[in-house]
PDB file of N, CA and C in Angstrom:
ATOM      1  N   UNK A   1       0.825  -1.189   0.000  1.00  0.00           N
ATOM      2  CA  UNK A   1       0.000   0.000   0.000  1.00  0.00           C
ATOM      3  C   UNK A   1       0.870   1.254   0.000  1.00  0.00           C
ATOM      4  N   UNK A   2       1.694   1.439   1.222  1.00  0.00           N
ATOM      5  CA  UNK A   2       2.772   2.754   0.767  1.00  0.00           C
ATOM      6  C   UNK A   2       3.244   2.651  -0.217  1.00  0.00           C
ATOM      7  N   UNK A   3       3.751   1.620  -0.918  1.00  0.00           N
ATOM      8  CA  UNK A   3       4.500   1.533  -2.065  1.00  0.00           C
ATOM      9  C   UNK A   3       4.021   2.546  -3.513  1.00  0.00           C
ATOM     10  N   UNK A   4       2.590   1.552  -3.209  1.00  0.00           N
ATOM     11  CA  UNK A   4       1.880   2.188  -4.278  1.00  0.00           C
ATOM     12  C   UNK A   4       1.163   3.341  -3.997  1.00  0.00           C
ATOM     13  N   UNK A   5       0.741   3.720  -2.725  1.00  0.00           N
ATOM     14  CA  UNK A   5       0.835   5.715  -2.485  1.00  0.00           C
ATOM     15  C   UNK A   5       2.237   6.528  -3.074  1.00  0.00           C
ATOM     16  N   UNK A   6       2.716   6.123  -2.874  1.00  0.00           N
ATOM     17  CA  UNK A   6       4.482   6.712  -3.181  1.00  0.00           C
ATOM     18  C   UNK A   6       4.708   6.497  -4.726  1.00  0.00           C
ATOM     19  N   UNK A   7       4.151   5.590  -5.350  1.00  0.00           N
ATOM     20  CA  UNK A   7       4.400   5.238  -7.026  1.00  0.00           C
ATOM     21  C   UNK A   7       3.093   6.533  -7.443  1.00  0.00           C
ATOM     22  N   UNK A   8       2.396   7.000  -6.765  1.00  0.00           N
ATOM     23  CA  UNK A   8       0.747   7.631  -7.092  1.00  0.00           C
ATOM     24  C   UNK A   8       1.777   9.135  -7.369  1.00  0.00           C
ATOM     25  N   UNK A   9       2.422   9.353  -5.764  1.00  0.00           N
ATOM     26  CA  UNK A   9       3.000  10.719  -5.372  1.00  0.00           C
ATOM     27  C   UNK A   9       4.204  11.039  -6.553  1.00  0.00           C
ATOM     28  N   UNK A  10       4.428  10.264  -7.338  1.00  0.00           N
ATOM     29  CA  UNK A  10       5.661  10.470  -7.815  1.00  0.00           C
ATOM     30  C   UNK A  10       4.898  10.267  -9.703  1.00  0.00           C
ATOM     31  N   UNK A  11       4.015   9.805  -9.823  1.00  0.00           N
ATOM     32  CA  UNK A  11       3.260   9.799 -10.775  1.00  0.00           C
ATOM     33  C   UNK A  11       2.597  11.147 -11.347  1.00  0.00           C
ATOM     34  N   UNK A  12       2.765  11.518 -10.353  1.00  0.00           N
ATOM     35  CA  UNK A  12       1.179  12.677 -10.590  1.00  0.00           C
ATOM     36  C   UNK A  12       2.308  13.710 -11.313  1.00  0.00           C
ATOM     37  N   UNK A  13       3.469  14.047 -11.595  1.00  0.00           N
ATOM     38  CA  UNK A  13       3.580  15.121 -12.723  1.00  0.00           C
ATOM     39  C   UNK A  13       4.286  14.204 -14.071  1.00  0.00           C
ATOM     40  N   UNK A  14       3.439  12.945 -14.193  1.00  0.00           N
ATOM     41  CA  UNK A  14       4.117  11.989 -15.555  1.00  0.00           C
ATOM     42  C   UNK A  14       2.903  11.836 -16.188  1.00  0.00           C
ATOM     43  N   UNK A  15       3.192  10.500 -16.804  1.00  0.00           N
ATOM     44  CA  UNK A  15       2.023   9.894 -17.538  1.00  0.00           C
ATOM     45  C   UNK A  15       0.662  10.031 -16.951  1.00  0.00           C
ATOM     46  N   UNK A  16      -0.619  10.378 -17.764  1.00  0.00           N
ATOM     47  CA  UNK A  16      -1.693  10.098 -17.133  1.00  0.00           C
ATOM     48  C   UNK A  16      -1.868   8.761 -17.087  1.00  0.00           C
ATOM     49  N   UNK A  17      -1.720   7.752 -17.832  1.00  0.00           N
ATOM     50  CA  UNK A  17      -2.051   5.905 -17.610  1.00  0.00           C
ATOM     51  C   UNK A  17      -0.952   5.665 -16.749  1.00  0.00           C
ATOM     52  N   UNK A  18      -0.189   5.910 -16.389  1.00  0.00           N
ATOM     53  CA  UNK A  18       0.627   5.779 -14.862  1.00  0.00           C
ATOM     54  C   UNK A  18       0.054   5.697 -13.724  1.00  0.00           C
ATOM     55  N   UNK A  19      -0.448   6.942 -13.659  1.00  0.00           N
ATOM     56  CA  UNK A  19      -1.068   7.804 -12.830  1.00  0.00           C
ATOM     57  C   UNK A  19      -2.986   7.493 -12.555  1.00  0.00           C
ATOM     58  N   UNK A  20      -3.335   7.158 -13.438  1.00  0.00           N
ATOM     59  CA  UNK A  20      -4.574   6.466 -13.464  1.00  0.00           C
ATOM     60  C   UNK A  20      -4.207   4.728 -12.749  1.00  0.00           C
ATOM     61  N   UNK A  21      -3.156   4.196 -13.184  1.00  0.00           N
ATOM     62  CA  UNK A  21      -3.311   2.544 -13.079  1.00  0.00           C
ATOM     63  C   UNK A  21      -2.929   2.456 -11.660  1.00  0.00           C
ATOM     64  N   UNK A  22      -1.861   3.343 -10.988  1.00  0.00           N
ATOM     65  CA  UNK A  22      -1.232   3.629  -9.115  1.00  0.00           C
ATOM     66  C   UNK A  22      -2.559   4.072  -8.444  1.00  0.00           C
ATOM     67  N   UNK A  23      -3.683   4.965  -9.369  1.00  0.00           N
ATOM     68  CA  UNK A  23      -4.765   5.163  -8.240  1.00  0.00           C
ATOM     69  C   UNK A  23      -5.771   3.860  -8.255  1.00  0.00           C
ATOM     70  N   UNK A  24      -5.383   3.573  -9.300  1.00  0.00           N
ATOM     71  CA  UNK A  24      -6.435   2.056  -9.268  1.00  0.00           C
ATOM     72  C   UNK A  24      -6.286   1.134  -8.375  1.00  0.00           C
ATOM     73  N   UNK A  25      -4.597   1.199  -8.267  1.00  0.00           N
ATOM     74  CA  UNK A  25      -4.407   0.313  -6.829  1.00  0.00           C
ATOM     75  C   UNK A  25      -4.488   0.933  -5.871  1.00  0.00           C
ATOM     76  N   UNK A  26      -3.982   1.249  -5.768  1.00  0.00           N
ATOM     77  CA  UNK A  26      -4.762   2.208  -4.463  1.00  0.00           C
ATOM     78  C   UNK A  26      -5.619   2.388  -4.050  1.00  0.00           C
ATOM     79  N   UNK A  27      -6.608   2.548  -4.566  1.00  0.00           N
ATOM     80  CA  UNK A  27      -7.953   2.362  -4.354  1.00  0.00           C
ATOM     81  C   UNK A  27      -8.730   0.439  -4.013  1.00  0.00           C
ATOM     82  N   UNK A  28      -7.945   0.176  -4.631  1.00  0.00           N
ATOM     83  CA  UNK A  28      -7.876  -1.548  -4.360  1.00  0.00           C
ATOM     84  C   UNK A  28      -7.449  -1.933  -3.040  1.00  0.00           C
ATOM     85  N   UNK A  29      -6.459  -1.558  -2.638  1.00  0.00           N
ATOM     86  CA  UNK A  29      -5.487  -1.699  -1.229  1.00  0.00           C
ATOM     87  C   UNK A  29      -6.933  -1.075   0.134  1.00  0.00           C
ATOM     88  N   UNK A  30      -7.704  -0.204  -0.269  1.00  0.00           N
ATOM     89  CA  UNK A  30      -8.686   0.671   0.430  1.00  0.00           C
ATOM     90  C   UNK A  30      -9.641   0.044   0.505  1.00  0.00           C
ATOM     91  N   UNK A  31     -10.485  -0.368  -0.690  1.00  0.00           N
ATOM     92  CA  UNK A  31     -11.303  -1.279  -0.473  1.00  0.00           C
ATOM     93  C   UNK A  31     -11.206  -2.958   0.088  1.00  0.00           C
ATOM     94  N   UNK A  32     -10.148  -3.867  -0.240  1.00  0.00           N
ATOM     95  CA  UNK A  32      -9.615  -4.587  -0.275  1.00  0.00           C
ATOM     96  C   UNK A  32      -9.215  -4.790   1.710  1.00  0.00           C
ATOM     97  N   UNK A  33      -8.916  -3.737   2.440  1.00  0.00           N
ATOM     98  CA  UNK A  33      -8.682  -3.158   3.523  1.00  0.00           C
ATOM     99  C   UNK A  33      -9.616  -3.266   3.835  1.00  0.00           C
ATOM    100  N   UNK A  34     -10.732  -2.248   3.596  1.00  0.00           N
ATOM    101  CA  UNK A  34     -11.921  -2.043   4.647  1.00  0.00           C
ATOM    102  C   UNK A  34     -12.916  -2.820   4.809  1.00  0.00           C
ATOM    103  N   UNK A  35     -13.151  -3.729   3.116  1.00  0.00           N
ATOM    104  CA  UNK A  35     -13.835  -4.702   3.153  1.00  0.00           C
ATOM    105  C   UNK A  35     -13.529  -5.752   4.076  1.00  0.00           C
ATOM    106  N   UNK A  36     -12.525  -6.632   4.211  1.00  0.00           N
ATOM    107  CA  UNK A  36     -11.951  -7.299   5.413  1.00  0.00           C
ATOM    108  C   UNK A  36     -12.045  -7.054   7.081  1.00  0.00           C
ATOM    109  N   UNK A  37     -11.376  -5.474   7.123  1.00  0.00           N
ATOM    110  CA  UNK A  37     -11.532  -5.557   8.369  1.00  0.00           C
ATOM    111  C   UNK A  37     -13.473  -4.826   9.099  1.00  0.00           C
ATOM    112  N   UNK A  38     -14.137  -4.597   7.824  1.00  0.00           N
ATOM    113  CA  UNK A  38     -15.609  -4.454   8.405  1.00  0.00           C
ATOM    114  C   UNK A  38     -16.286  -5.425   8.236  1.00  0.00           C
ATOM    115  N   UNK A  39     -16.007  -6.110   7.548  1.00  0.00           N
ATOM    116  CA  UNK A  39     -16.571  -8.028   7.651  1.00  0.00           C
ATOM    117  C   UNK A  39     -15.990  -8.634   9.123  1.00  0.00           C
ATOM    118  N   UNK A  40     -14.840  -8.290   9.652  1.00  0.00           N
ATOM    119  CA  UNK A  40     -14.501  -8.430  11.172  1.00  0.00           C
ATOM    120  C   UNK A  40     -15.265  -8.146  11.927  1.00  0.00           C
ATOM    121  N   UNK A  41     -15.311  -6.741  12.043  1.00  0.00           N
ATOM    122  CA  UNK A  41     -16.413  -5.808  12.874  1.00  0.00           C
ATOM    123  C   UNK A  41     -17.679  -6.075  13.226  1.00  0.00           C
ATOM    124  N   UNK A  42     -18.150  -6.776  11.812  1.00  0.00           N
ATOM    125  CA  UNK A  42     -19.756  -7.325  12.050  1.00  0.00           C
ATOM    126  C   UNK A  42     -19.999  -8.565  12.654  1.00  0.00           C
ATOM    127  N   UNK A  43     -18.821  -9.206  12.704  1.00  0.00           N
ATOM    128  CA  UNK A  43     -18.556 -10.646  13.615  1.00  0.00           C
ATOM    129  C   UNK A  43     -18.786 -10.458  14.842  1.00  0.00           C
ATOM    130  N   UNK A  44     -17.411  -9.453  15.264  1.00  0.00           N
ATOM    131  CA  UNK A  44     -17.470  -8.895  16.416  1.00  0.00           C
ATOM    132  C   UNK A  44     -18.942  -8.044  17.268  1.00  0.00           C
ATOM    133  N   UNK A  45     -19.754  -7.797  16.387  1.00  0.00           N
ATOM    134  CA  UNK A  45     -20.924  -6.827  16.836  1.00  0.00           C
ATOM    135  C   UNK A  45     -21.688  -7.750  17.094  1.00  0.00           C
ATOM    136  N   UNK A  46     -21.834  -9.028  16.333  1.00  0.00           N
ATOM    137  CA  UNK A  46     -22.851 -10.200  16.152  1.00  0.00           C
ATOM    138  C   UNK A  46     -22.466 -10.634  17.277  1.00  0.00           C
ATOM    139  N   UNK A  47     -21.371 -11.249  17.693  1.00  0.00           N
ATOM    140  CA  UNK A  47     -21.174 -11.774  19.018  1.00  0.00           C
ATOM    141  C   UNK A  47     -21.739 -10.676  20.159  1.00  0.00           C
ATOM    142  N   UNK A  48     -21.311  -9.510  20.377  1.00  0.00           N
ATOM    143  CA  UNK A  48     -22.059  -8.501  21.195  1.00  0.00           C
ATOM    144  C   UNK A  48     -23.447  -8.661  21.439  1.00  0.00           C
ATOM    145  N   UNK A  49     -23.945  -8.610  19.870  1.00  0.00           N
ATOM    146  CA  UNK A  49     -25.659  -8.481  20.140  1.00  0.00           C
ATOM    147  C   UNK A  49     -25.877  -9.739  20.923  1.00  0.00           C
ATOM    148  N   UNK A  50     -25.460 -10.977  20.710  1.00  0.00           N
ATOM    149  CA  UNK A  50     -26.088 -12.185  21.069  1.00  0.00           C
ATOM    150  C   UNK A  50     -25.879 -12.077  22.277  1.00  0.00           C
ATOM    151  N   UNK A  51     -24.894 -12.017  23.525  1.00  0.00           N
ATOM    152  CA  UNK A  51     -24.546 -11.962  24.401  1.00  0.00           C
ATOM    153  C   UNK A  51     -25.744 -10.809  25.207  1.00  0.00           C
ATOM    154  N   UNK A  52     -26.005  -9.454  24.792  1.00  0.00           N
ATOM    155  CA  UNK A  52     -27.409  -8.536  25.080  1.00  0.00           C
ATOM    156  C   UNK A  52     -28.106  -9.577  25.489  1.00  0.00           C
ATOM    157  N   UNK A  53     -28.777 -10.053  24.189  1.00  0.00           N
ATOM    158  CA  UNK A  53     -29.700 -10.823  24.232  1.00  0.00           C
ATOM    159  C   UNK A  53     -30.363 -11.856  25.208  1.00  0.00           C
ATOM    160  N   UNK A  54     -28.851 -12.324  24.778  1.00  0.00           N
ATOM    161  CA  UNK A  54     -28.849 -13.807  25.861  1.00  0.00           C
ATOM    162  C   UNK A  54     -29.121 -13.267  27.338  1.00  0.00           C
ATOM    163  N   UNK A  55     -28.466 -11.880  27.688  1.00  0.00           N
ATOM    164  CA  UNK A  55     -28.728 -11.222  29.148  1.00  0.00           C
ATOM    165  C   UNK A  55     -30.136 -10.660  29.408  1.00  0.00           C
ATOM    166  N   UNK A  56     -30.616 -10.139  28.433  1.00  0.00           N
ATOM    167  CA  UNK A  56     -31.933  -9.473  28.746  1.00  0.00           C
ATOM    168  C   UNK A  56     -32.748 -10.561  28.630  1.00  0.00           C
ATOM    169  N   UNK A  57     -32.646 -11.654  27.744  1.00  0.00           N
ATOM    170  CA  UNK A  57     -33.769 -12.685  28.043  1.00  0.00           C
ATOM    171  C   UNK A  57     -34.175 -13.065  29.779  1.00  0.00           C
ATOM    172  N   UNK A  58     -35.639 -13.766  29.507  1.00  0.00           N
ATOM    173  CA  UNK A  58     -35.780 -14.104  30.899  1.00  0.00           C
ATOM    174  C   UNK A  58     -35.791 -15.886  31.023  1.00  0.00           C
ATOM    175  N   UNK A  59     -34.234 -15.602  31.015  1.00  0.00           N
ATOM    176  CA  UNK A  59     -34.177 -17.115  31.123  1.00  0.00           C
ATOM    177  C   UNK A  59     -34.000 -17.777  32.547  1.00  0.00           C
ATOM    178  N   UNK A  60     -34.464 -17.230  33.996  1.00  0.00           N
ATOM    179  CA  UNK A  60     -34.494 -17.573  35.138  1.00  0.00           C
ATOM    180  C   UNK A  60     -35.841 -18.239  34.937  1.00  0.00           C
ATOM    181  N   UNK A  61     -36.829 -17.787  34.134  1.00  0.00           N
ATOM    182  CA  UNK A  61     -38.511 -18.331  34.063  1.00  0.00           C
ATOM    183  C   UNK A  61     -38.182 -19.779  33.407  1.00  0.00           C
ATOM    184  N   UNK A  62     -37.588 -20.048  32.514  1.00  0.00           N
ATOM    185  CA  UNK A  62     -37.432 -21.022  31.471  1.00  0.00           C
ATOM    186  C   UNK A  62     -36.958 -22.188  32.401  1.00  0.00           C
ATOM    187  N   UNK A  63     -37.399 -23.488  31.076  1.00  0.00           N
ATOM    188  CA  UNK A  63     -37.395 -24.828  31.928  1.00  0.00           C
ATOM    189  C   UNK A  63     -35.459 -24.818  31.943  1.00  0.00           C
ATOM    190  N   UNK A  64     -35.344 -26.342  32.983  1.00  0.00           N
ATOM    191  CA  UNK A  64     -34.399 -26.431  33.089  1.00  0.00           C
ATOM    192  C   UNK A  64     -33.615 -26.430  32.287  1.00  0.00           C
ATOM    193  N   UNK A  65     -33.333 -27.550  31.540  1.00  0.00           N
ATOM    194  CA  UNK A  65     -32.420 -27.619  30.207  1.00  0.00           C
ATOM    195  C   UNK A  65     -32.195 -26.566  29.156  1.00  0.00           C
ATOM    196  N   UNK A  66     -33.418 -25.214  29.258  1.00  0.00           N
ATOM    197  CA  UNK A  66     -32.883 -24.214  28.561  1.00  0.00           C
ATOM    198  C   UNK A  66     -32.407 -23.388  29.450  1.00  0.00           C
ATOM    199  N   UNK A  67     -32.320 -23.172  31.006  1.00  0.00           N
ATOM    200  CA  UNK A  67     -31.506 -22.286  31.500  1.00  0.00           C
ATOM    201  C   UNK A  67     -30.297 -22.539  31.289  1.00  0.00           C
ATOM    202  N   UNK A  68     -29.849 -24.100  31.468  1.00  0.00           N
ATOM    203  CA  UNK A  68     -28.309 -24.165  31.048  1.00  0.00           C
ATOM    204  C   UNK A  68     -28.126 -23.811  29.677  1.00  0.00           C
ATOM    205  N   UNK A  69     -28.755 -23.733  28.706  1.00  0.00           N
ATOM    206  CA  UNK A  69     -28.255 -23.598  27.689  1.00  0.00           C
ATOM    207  C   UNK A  69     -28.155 -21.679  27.572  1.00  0.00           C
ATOM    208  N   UNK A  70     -29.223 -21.310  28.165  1.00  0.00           N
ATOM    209  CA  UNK A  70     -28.835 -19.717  28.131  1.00  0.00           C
ATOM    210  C   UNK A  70     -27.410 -19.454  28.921  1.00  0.00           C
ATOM    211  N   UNK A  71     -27.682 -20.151  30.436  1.00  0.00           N
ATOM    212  CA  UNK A  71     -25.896 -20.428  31.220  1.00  0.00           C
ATOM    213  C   UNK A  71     -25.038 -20.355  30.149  1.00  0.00           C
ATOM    214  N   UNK A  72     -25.074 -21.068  29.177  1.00  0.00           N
ATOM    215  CA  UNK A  72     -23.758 -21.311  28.386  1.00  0.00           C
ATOM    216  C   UNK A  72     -23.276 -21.117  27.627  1.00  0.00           C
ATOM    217  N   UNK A  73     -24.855 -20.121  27.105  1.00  0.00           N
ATOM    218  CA  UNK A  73     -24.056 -18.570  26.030  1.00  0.00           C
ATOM    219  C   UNK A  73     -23.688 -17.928  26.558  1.00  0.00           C
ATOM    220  N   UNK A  74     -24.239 -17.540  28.127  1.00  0.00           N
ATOM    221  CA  UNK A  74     -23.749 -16.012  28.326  1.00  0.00           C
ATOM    222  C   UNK A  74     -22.456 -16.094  29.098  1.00  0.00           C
ATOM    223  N   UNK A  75     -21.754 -17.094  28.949  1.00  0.00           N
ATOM    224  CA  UNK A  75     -20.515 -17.791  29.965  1.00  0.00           C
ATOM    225  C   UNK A  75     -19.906 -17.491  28.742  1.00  0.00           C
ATOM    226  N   UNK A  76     -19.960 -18.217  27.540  1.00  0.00           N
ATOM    227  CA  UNK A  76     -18.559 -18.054  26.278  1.00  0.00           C
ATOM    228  C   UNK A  76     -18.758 -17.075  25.734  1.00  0.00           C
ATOM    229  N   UNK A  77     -19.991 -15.874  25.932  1.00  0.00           N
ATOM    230  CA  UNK A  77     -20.277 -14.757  25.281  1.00  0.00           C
ATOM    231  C   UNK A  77     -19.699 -13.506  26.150  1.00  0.00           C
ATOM    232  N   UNK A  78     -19.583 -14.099  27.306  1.00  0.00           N
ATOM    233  CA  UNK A  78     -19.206 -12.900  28.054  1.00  0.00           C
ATOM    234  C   UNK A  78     -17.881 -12.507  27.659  1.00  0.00           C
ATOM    235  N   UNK A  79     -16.882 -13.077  27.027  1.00  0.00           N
ATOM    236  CA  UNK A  79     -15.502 -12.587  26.221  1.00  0.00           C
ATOM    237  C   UNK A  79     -15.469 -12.164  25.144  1.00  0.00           C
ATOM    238  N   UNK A  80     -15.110 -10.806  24.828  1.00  0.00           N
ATOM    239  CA  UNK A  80     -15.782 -10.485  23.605  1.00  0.00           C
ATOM    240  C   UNK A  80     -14.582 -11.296  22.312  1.00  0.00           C
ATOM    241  N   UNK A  81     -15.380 -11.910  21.403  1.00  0.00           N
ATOM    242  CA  UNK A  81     -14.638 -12.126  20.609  1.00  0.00           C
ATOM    243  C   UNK A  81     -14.446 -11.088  19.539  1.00  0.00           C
ATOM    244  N   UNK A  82     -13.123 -11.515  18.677  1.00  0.00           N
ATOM    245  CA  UNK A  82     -12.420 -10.786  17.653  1.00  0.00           C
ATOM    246  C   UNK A  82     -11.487 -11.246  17.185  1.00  0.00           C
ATOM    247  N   UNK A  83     -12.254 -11.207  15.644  1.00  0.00           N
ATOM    248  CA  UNK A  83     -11.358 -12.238  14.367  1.00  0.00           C
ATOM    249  C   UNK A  83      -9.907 -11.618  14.142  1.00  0.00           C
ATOM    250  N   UNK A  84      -8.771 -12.414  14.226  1.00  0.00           N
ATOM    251  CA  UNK A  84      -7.634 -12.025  13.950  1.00  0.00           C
ATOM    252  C   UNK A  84      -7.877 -12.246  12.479  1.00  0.00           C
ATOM    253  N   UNK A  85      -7.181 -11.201  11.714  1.00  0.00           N
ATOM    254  CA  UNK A  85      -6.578 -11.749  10.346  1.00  0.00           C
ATOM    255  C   UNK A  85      -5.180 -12.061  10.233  1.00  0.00           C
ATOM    256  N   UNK A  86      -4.525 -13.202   9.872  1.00  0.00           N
ATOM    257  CA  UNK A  86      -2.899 -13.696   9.606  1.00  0.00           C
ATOM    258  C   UNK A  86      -2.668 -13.473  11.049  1.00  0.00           C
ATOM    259  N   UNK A  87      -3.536 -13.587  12.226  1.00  0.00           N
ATOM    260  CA  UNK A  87      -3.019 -14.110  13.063  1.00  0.00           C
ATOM    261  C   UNK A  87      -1.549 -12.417  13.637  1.00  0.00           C
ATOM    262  N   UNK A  88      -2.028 -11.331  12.773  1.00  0.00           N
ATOM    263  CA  UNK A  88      -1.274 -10.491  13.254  1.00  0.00           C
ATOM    264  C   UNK A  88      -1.961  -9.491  13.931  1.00  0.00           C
ATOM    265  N   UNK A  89      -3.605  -8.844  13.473  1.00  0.00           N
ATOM    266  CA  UNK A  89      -4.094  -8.313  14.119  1.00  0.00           C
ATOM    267  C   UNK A  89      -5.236  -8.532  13.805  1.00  0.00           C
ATOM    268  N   UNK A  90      -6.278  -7.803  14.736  1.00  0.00           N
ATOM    269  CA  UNK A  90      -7.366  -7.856  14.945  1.00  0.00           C
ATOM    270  C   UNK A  90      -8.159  -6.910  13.970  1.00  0.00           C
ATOM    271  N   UNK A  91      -9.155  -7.859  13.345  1.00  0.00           N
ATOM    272  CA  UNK A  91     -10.355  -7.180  12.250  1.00  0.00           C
ATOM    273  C   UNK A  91     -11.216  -6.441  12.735  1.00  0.00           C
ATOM    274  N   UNK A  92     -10.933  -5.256  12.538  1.00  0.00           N
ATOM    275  CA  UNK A  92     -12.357  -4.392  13.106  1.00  0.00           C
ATOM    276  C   UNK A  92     -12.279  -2.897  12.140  1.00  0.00           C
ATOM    277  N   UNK A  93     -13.063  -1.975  12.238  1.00  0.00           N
ATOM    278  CA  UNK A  93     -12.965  -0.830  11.817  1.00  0.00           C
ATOM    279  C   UNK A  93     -11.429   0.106  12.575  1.00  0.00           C
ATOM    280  N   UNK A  94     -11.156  -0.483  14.063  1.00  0.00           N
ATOM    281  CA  UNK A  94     -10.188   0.534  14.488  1.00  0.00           C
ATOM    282  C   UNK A  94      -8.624  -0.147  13.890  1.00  0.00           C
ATOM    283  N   UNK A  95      -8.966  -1.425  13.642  1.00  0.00           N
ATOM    284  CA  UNK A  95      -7.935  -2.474  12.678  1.00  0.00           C
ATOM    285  C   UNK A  95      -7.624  -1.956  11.310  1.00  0.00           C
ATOM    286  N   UNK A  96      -8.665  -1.316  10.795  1.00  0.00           N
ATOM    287  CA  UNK A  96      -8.340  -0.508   9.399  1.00  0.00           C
ATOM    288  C   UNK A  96      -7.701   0.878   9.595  1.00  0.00           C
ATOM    289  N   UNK A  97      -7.991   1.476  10.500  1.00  0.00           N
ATOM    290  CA  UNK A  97      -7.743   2.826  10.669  1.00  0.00           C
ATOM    291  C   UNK A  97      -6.372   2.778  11.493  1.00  0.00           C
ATOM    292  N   UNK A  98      -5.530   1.635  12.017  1.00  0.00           N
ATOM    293  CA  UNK A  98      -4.641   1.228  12.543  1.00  0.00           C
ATOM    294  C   UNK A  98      -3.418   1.090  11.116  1.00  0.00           C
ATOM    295  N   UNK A  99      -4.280   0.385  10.269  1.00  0.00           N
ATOM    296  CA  UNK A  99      -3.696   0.028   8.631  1.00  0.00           C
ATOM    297  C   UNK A  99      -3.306   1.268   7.753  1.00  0.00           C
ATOM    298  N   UNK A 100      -4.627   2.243   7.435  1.00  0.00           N
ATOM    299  CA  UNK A 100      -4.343   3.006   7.058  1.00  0.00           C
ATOM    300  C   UNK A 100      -3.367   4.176   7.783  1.00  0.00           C
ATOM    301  N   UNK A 101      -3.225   4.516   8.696  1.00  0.00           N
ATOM    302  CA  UNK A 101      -2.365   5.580   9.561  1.00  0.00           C
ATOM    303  C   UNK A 101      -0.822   4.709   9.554  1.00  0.00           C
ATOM    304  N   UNK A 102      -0.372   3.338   9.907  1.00  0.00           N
ATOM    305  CA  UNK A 102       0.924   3.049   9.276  1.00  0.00           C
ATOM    306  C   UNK A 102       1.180   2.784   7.668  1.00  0.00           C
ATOM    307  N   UNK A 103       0.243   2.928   6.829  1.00  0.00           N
ATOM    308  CA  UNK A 103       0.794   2.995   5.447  1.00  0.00           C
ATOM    309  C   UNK A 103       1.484   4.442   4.931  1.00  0.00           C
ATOM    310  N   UNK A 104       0.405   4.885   5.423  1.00  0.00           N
ATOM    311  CA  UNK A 104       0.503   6.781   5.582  1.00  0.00           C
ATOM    312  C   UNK A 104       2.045   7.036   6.464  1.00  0.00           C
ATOM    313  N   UNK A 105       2.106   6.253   7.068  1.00  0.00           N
ATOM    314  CA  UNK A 105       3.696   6.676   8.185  1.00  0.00           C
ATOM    315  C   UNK A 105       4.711   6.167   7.644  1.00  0.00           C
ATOM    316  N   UNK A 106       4.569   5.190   6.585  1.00  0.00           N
ATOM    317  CA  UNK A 106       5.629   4.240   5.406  1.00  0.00           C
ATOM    318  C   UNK A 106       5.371   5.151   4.622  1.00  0.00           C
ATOM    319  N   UNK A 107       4.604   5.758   4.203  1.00  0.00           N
ATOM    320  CA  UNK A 107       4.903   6.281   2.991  1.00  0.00           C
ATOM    321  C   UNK A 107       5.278   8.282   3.167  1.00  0.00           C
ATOM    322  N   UNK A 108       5.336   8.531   4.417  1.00  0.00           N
ATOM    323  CA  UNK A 108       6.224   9.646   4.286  1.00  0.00           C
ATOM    324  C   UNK A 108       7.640   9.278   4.746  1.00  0.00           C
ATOM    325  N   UNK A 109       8.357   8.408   5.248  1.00  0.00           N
ATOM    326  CA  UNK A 109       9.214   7.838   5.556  1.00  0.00           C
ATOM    327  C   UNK A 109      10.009   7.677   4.267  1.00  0.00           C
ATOM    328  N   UNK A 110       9.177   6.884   3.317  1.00  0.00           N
ATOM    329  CA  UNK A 110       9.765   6.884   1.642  1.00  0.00           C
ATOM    330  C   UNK A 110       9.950   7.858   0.703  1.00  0.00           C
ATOM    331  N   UNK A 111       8.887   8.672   1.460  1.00  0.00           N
ATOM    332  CA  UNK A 111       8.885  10.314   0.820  1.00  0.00           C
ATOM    333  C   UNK A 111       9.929  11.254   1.473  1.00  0.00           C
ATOM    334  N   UNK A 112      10.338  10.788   2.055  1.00  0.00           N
ATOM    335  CA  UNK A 112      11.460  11.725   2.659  1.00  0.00           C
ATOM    336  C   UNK A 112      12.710  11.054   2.761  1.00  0.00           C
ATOM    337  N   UNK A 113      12.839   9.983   2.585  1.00  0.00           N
ATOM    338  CA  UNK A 113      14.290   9.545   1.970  1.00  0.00           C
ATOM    339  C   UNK A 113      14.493   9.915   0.834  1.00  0.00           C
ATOM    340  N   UNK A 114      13.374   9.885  -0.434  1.00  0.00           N
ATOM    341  CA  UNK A 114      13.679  10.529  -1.852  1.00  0.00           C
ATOM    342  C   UNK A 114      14.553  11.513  -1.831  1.00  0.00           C
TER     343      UNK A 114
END
């Protein structure tokens, strides 16, 4: 992604099909980004809502065998889960905005070694 911000920054007084094909990726790297880590987010929210749920129900009234089973959502629900991607970080909207702000910090880093 810096790479190709930095191929964009260095484009823009050349070719226009240069300069058109670096924003294309770029724009790819963005979507490609946000799509992922807000497909996280909605995991993460889904687990939230259910866990509400499971609390505001009135499952003290309910027969036996479904109180344990409410017991035993709101026991593995009470941790909020959150999808790692590659196991390096965590998918969410603040996971993208984590992404985008170090590409942005690589790519003045590259811009200022030029």
């Amino acid at each position: 992604m810096s790479i190709n911000l930095y191929y964009l920054l260095s484009f823009m007084r050349q070719n226009i099909t240069d300069l058109l094909s670096s924003l294309t990726l770029v724009a790819m790297h963005f979507i490609y980004m946000f799509g992922a880590n807000f497909g996280g987010q909605i995991v993460t929210d889904h687990n939230d809502d259910i866990f509400k749920a499971t609390c505001n129900a009135l499952w003290y009234i309910a027969p036996l065998s479904s109180q344990k089973i409410f017991l035993f959502l709101i026991h593995h629900t009470m941790k909020s889960f959150k999808p790692l991607l590659c196991n390096i970080f965590v998918a969410s909207l603040e996971g993208f905005a984590t992404l985008v702000t170090t590409s942005l910090s690589y790519l003045t880093i590259l811009y200022s070694i030029q």
